[in-house]
C-alpha atoms as a PDB file:
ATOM      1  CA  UNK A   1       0.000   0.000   0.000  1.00  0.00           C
ATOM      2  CA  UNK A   2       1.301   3.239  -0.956  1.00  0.00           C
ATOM      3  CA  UNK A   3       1.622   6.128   1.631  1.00  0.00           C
ATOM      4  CA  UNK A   4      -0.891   8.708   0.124  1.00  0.00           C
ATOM      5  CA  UNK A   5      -1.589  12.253   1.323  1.00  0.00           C
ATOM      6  CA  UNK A   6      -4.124  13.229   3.854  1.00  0.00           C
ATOM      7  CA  UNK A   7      -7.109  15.490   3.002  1.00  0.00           C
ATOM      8  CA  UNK A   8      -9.002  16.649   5.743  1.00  0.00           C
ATOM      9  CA  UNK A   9     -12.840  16.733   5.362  1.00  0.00           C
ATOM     10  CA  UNK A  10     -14.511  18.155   8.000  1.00  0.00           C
ATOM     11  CA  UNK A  11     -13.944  15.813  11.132  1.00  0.00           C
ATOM     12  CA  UNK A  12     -12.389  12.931   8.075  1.00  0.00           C
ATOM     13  CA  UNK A  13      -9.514  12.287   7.203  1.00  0.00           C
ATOM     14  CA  UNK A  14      -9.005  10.975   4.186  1.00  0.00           C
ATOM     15  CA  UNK A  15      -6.195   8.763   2.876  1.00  0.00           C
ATOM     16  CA  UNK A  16      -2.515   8.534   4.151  1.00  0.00           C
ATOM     17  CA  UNK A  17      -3.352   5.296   6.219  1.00  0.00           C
ATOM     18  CA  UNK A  18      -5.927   6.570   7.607  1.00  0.00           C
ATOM     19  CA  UNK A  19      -9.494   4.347   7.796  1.00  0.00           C
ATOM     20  CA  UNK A  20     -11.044   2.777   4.629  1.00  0.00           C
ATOM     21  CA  UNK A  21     -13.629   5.940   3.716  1.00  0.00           C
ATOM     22  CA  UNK A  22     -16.563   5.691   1.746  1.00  0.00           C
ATOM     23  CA  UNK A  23     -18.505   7.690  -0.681  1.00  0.00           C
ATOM     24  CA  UNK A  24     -22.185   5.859  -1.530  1.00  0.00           C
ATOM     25  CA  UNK A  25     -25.605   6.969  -2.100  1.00  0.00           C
ATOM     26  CA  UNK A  26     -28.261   6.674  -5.401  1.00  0.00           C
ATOM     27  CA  UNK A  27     -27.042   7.774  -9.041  1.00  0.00           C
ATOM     28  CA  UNK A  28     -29.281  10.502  -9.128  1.00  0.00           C
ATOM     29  CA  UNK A  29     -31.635  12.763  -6.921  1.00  0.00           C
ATOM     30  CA  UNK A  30     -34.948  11.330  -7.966  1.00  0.00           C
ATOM     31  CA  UNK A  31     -37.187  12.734  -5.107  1.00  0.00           C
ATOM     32  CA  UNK A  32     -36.109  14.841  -2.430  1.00  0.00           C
ATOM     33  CA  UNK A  33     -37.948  12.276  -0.050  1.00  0.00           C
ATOM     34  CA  UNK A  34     -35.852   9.506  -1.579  1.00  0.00           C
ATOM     35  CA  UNK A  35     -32.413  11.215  -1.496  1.00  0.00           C
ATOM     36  CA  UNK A  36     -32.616  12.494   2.001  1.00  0.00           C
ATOM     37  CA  UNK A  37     -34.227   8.498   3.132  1.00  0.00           C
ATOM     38  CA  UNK A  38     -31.317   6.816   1.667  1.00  0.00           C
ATOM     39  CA  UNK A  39     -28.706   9.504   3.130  1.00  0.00           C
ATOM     40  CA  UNK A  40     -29.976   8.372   6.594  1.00  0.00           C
ATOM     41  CA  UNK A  41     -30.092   4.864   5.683  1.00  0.00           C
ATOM     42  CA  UNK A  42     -26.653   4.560   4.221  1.00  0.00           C
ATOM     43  CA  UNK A  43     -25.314   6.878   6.934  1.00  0.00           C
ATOM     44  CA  UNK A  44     -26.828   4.439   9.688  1.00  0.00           C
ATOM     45  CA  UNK A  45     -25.229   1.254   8.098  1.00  0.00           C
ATOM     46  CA  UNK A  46     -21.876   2.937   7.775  1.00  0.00           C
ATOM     47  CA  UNK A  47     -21.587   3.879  10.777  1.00  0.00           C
ATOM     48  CA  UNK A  48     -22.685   0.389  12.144  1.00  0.00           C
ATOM     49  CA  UNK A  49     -19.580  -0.886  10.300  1.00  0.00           C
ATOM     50  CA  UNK A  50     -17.218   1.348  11.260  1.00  0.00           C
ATOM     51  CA  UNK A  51     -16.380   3.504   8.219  1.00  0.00           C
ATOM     52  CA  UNK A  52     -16.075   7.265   7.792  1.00  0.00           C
ATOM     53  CA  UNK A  53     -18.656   8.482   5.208  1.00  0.00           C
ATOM     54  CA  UNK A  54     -19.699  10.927   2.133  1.00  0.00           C
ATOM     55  CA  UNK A  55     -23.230  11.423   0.747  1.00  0.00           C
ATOM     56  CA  UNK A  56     -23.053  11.238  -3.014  1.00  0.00           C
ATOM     57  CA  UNK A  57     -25.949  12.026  -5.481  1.00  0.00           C
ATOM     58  CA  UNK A  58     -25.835  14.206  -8.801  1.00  0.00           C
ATOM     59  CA  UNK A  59     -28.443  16.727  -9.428  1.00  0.00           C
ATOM     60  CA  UNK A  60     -27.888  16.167 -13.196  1.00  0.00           C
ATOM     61  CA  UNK A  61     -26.986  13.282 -15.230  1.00  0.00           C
ATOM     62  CA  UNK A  62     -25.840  15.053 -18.777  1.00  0.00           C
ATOM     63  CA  UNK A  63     -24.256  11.813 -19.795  1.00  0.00           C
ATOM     64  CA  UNK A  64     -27.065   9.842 -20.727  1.00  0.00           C
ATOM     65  CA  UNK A  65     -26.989   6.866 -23.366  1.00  0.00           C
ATOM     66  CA  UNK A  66     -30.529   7.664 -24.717  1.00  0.00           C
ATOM     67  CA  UNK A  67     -32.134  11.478 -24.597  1.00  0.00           C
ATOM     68  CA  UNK A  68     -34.981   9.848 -23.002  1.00  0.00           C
ATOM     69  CA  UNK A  69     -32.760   9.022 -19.631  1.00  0.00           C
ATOM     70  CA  UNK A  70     -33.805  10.865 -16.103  1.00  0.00           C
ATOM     71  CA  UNK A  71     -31.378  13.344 -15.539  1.00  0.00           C
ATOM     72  CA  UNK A  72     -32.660  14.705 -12.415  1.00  0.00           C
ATOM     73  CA  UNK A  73     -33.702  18.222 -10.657  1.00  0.00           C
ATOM     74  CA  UNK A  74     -31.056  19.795 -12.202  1.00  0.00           C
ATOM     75  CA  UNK A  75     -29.005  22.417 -10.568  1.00  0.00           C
ATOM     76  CA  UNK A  76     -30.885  25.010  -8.292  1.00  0.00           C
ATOM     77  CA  UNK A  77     -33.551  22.622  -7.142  1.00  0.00           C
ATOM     78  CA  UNK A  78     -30.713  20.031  -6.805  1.00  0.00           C
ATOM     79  CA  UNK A  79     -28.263  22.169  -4.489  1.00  0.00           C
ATOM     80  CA  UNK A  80     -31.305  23.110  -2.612  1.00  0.00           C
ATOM     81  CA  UNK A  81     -32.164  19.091  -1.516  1.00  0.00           C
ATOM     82  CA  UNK A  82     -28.569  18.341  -1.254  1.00  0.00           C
ATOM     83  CA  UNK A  83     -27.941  21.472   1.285  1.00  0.00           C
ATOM     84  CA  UNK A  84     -30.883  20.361   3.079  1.00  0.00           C
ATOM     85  CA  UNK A  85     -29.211  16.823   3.534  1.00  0.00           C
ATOM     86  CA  UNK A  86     -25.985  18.488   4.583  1.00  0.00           C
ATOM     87  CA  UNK A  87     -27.334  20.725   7.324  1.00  0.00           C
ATOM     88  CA  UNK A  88     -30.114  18.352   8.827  1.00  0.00           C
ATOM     89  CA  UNK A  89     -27.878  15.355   8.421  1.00  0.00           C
ATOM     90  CA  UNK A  90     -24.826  16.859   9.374  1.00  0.00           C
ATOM     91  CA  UNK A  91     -23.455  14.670   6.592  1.00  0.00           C
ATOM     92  CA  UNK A  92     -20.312  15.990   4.086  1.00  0.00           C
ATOM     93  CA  UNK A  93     -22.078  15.855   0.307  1.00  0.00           C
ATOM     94  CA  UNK A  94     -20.274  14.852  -3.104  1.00  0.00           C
ATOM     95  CA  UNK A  95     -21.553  15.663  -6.350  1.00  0.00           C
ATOM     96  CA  UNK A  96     -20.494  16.321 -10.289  1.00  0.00           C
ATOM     97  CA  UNK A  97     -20.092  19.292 -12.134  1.00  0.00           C
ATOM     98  CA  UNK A  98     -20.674  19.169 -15.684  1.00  0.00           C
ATOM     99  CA  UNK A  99     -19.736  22.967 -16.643  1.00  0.00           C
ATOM    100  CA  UNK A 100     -16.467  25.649 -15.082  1.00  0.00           C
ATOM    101  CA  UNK A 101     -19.841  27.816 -14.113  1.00  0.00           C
ATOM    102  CA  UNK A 102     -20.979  25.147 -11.963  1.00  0.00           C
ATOM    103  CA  UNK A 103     -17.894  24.860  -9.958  1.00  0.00           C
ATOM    104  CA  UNK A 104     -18.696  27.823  -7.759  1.00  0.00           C
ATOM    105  CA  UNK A 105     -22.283  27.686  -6.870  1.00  0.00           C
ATOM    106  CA  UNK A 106     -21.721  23.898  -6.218  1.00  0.00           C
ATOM    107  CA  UNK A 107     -18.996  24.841  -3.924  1.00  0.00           C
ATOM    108  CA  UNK A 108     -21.367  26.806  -1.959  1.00  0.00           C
ATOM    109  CA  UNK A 109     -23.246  23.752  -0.692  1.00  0.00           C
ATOM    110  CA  UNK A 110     -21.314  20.654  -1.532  1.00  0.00           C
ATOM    111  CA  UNK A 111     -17.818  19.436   0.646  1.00  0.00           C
ATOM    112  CA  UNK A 112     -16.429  17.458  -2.453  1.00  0.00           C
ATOM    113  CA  UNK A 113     -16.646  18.327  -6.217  1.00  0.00           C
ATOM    114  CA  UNK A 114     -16.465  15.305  -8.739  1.00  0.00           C
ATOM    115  CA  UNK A 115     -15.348  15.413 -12.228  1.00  0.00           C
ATOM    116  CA  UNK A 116     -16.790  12.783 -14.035  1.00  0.00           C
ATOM    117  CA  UNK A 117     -14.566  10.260 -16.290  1.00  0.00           C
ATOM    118  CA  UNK A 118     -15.473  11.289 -19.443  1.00  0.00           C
ATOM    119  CA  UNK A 119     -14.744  15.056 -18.525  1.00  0.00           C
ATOM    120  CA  UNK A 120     -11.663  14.694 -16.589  1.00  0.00           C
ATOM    121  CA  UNK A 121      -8.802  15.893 -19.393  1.00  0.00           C
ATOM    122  CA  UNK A 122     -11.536  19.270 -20.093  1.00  0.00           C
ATOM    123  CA  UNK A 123      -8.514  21.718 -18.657  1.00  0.00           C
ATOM    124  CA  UNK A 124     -10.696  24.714 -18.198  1.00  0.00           C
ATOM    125  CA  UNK A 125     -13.404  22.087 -15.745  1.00  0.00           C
ATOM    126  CA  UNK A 126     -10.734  20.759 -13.377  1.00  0.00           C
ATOM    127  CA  UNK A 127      -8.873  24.072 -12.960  1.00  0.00           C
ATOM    128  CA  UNK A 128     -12.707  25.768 -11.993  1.00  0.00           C
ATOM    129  CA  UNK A 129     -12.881  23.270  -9.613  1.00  0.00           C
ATOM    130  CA  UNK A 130      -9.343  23.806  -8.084  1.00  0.00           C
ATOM    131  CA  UNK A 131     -10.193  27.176  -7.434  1.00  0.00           C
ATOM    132  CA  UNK A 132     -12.954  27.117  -5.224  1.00  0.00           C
ATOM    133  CA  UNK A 133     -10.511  25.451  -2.678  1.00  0.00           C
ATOM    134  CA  UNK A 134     -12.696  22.050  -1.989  1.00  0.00           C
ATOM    135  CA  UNK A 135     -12.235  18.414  -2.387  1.00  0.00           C
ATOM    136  CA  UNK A 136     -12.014  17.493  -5.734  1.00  0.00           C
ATOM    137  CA  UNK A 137     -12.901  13.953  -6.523  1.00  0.00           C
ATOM    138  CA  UNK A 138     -11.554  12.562 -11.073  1.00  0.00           C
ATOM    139  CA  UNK A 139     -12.810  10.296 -11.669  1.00  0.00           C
ATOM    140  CA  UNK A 140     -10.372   8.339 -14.635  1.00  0.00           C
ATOM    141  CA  UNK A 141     -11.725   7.838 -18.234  1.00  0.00           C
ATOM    142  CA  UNK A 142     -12.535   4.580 -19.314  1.00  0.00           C
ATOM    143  CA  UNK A 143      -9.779   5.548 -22.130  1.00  0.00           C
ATOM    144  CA  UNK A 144      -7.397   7.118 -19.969  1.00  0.00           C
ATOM    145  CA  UNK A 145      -3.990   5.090 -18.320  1.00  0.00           C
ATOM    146  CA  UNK A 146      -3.337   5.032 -14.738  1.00  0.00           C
ATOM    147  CA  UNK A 147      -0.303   6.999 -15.145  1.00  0.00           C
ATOM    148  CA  UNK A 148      -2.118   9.217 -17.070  1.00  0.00           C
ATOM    149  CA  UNK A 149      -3.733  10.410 -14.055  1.00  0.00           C
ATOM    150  CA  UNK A 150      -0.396  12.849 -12.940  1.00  0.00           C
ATOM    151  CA  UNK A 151      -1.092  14.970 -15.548  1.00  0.00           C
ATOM    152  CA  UNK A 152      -5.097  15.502 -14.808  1.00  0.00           C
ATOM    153  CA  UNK A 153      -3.884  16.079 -10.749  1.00  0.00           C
ATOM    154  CA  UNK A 154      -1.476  18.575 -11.933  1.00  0.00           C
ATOM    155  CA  UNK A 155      -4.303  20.698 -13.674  1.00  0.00           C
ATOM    156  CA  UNK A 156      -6.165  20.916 -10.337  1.00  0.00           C
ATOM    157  CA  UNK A 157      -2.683  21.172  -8.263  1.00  0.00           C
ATOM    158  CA  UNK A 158      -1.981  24.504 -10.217  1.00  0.00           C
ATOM    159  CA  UNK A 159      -4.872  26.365  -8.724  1.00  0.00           C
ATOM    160  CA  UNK A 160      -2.848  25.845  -5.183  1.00  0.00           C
ATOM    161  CA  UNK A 161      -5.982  23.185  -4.329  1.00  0.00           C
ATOM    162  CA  UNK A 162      -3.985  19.814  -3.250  1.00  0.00           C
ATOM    163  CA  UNK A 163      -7.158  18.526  -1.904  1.00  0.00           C
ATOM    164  CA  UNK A 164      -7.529  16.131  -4.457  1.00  0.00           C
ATOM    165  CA  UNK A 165      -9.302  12.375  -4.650  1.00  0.00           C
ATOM    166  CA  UNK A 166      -8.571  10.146  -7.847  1.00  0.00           C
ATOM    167  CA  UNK A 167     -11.003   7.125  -8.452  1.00  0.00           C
ATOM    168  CA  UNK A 168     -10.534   4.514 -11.082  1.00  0.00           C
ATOM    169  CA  UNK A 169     -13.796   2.695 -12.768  1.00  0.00           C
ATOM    170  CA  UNK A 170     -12.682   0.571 -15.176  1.00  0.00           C
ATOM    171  CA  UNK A 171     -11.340   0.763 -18.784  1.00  0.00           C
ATOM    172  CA  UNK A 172     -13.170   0.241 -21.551  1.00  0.00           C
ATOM    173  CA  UNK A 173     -12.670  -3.551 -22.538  1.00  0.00           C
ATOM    174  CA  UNK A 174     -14.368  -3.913 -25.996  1.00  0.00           C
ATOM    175  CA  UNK A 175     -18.225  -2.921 -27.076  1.00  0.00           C
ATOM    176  CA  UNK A 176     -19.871  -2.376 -23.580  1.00  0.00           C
ATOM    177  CA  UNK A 177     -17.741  -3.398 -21.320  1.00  0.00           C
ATOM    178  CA  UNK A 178     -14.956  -2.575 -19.018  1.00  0.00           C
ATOM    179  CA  UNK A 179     -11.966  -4.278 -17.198  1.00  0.00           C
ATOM    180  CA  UNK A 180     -10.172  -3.030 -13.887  1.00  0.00           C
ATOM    181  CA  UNK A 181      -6.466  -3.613 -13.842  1.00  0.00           C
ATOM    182  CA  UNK A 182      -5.360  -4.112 -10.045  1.00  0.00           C
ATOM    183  CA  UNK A 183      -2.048  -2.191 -11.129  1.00  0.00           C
ATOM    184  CA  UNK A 184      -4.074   0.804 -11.635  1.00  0.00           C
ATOM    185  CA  UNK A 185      -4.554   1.493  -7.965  1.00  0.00           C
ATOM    186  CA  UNK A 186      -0.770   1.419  -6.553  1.00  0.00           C
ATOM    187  CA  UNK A 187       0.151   3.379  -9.991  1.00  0.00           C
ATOM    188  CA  UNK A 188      -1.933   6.167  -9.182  1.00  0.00           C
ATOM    189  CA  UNK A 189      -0.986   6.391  -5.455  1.00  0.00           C
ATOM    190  CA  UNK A 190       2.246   7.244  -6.378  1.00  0.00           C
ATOM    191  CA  UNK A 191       0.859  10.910  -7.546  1.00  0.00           C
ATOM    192  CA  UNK A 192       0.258  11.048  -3.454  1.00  0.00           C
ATOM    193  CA  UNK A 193      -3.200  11.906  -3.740  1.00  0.00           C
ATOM    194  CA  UNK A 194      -5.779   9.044  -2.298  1.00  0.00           C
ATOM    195  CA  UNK A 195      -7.044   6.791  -4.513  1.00  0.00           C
ATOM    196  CA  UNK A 196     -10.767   5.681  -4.437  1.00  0.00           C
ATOM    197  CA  UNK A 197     -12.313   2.252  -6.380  1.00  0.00           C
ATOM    198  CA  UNK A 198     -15.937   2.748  -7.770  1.00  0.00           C
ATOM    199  CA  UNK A 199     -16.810  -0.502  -7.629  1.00  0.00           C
ATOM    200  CA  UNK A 200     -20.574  -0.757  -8.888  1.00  0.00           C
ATOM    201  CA  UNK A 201     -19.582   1.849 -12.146  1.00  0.00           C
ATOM    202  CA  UNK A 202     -16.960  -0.688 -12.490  1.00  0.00           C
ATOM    203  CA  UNK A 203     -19.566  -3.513 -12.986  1.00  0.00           C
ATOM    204  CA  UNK A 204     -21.228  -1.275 -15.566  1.00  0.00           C
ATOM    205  CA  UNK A 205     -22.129  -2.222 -19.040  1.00  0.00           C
ATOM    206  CA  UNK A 206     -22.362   1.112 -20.953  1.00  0.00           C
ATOM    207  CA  UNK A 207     -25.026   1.088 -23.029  1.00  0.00           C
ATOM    208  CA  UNK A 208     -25.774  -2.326 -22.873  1.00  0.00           C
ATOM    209  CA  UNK A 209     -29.886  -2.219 -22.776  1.00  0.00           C
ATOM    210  CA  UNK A 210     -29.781  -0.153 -26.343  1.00  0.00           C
ATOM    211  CA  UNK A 211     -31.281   2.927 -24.168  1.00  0.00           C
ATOM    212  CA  UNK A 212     -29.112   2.305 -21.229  1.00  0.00           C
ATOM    213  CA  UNK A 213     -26.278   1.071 -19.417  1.00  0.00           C
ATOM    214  CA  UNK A 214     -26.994  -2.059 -18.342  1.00  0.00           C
ATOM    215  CA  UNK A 215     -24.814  -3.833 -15.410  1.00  0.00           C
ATOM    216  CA  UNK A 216     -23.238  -7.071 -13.550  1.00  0.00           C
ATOM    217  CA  UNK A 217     -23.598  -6.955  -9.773  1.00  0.00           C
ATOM    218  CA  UNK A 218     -23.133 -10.004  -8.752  1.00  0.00           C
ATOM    219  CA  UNK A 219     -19.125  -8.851  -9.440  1.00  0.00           C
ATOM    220  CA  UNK A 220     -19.452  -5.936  -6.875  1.00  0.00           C
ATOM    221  CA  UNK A 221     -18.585  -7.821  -3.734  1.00  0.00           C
ATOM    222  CA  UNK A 222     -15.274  -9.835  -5.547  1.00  0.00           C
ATOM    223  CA  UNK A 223     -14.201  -6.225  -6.963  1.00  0.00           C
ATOM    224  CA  UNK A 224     -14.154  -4.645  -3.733  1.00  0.00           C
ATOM    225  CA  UNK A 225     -12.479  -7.312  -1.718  1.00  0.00           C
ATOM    226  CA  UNK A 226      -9.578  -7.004  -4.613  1.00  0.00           C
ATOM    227  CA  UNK A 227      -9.604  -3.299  -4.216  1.00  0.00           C
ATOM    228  CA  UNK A 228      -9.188  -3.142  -0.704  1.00  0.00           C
ATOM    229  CA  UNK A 229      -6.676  -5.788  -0.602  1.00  0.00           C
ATOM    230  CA  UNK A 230      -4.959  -3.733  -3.241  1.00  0.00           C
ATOM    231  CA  UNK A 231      -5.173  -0.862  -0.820  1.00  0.00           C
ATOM    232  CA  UNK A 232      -7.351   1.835  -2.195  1.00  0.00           C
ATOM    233  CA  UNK A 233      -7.827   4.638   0.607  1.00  0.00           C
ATOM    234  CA  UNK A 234     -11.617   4.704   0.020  1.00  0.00           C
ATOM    235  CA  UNK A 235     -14.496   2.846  -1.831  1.00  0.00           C
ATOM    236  CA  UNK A 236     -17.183   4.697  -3.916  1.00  0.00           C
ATOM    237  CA  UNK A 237     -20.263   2.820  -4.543  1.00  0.00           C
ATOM    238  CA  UNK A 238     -23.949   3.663  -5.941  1.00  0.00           C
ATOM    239  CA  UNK A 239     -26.348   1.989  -3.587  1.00  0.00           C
ATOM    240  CA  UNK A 240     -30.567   1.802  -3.896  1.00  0.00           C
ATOM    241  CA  UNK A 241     -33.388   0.587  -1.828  1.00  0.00           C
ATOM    242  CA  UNK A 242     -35.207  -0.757  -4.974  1.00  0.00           C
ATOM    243  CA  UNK A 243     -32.415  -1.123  -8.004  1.00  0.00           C
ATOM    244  CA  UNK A 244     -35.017  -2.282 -10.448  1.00  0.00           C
ATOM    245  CA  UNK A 245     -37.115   0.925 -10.159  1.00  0.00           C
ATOM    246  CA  UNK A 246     -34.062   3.208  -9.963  1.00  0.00           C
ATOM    247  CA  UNK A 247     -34.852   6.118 -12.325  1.00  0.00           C
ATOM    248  CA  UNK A 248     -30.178   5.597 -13.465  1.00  0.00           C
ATOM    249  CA  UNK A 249     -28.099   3.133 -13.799  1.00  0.00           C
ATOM    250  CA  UNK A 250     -30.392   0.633 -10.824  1.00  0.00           C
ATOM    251  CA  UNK A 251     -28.580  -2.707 -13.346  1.00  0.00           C
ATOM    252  CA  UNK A 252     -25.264  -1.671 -11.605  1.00  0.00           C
ATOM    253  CA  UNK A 253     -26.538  -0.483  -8.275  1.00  0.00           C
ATOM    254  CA  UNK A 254     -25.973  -2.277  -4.760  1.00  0.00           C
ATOM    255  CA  UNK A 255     -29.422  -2.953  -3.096  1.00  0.00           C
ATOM    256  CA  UNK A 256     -29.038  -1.322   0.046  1.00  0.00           C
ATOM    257  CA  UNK A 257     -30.168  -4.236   2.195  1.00  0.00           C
ATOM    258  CA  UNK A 258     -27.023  -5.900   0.845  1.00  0.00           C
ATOM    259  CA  UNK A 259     -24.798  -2.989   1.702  1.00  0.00           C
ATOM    260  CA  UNK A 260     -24.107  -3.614   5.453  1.00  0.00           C
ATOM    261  CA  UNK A 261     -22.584  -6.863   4.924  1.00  0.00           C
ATOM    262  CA  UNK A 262     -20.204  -5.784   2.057  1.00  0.00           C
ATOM    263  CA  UNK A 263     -18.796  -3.102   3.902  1.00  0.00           C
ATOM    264  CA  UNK A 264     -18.407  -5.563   7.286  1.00  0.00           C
ATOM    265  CA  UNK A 265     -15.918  -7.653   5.083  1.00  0.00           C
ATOM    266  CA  UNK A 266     -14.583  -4.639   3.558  1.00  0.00           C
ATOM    267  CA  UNK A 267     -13.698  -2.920   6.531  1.00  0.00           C
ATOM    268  CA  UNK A 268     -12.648  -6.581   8.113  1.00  0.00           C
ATOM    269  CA  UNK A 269     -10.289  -6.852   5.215  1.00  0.00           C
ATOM    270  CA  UNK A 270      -9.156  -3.213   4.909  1.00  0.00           C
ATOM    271  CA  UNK A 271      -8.011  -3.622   8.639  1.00  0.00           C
ATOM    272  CA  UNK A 272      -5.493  -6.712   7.733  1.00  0.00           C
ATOM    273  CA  UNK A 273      -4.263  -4.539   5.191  1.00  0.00           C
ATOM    274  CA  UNK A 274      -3.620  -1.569   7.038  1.00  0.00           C
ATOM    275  CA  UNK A 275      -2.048  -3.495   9.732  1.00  0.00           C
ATOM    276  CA  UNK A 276       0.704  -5.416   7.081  1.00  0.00           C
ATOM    277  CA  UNK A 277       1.412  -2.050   5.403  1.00  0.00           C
ATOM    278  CA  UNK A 278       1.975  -0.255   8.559  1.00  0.00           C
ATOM    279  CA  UNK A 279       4.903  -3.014   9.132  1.00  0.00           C
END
């Protein structure tokens, strides 16, 4: 395990040996009702297992695979619900921004900004989000190398924001699909920034319903055992109380009455780990 940085987040901290972190919640903000009920529901079972944790949830989904996808509430209405979470929760929120001119008003509300893979080499994007001085989650591209990843970190580094979070999800592996290489994770510690696996994006099959991504969850649980033992400093996973009726990407979701015992063995195996690195 590679010694990575540490970001502080509120009362977290993030990386540099510190606990296995997590960053979970739906795809999308469907209802307000339904984003704040799975906040507390995720936050209870993370906290039964031990593990520090961020709300995540996008107000807008502009990659869709068919026009006719949900999107969601889109951006006032959706920094309204997520601030609403944050203060009555007392929870630290994640979400993406699509656009430089979200960066700031995002920042307002939201602890940790996320760049999502297919946007993470748009130079103007990640240096918006440097600049407002908060977490900044990259994701890496499905097309994009490991090592690859110094170069996006740099772009955010040269706003003077080192409070940066890399996260692989696979690489594209043919038509609709993707691989994760293992090597990935220990390659992009050595930027020093933390490194994150999203596991259930991971599982993904873009596109794969014609309209839609379709998915493979049954592989969630095997890819984040390998993850952890790899020693990523956090997992990222979307979770929902009813994946078939999700309104985005439910086919690669985690139901969330399986969530308490992934993260047990998780957290179980993350603790071995920590303890053999620290050797």
């Amino acid at each position: 395990m590679n010694a990575t940085r540490e970001i502080e987040l509120g009362k977290l901290r993030l990386g540099a040996g510190n606990p296995l972190f997590l960053i979970a919640g739906p795809c999308v903000i469907e209802t307000e009702s339904h984003a704040r009920a799975m906040a507390e529901k995720i936050a209870k079972v993370a906290a039964d297992a031990g593990l520090p944790y961020i709300f995540k949830a996008s107000f807008d989904k502009a990659n869709r695979s068919s026009l006719k996808g949900f999107r969601g509430p889109g951006l006032k209405e959706g920094l309204r619900i997520l601030g609403k979470i944050k203060s009555d929760l007392k929870l630290p929120i994640l979400t993406d921004i699509h656009e430089a001119s979200q960066a700031a008003p995002v920042a307002d509300v939201c602890d940790v900004l996320q760049v999502p893979a297919f946007l993470a080499r748009q130079t103007d994007l990640l240096i918006a989000a440097g600049k407002t001085g908060r977490v900044i989650n990259v994701k890496k591209p499905q097309f994009l190398s490991p090592w690859e990843m110094g170069n996006v970190a740099e772009k955010v580094a040269s706003t003077g924001n080192e409070k940066i979070i890399l996260t692989e999800r696979g690489s594209t592996f043919g038509y609709q699909n993707l691989v994760v290489d293992v090597r990935s994770f220990p390659i992009m510690q050595r930027t020093g920034y933390p490194v994150v696996f999203d596991v259930t994006h991971a599982v993904q099959l873009p596109g794969g319903q014609g309209h839609s991504s379709g998915g493979q969850p049954q592989f969630i649980e095997p890819l984040a055992r390998a993850g952890v033992a790899a020693g990523v400093d956090g997992i990222f996973l979307e979770t929902h109380d009813n994946p078939a009726k999700a309104l985005s990407d439910g086919p690669n979701a985690l139901p969330l009455s399986q969530l308490l015992a992934l993260l047990m063995k998780l957290k179980g195996l993350s603790n071995v780990v920590r303890r053999w690195s620290a050797k």
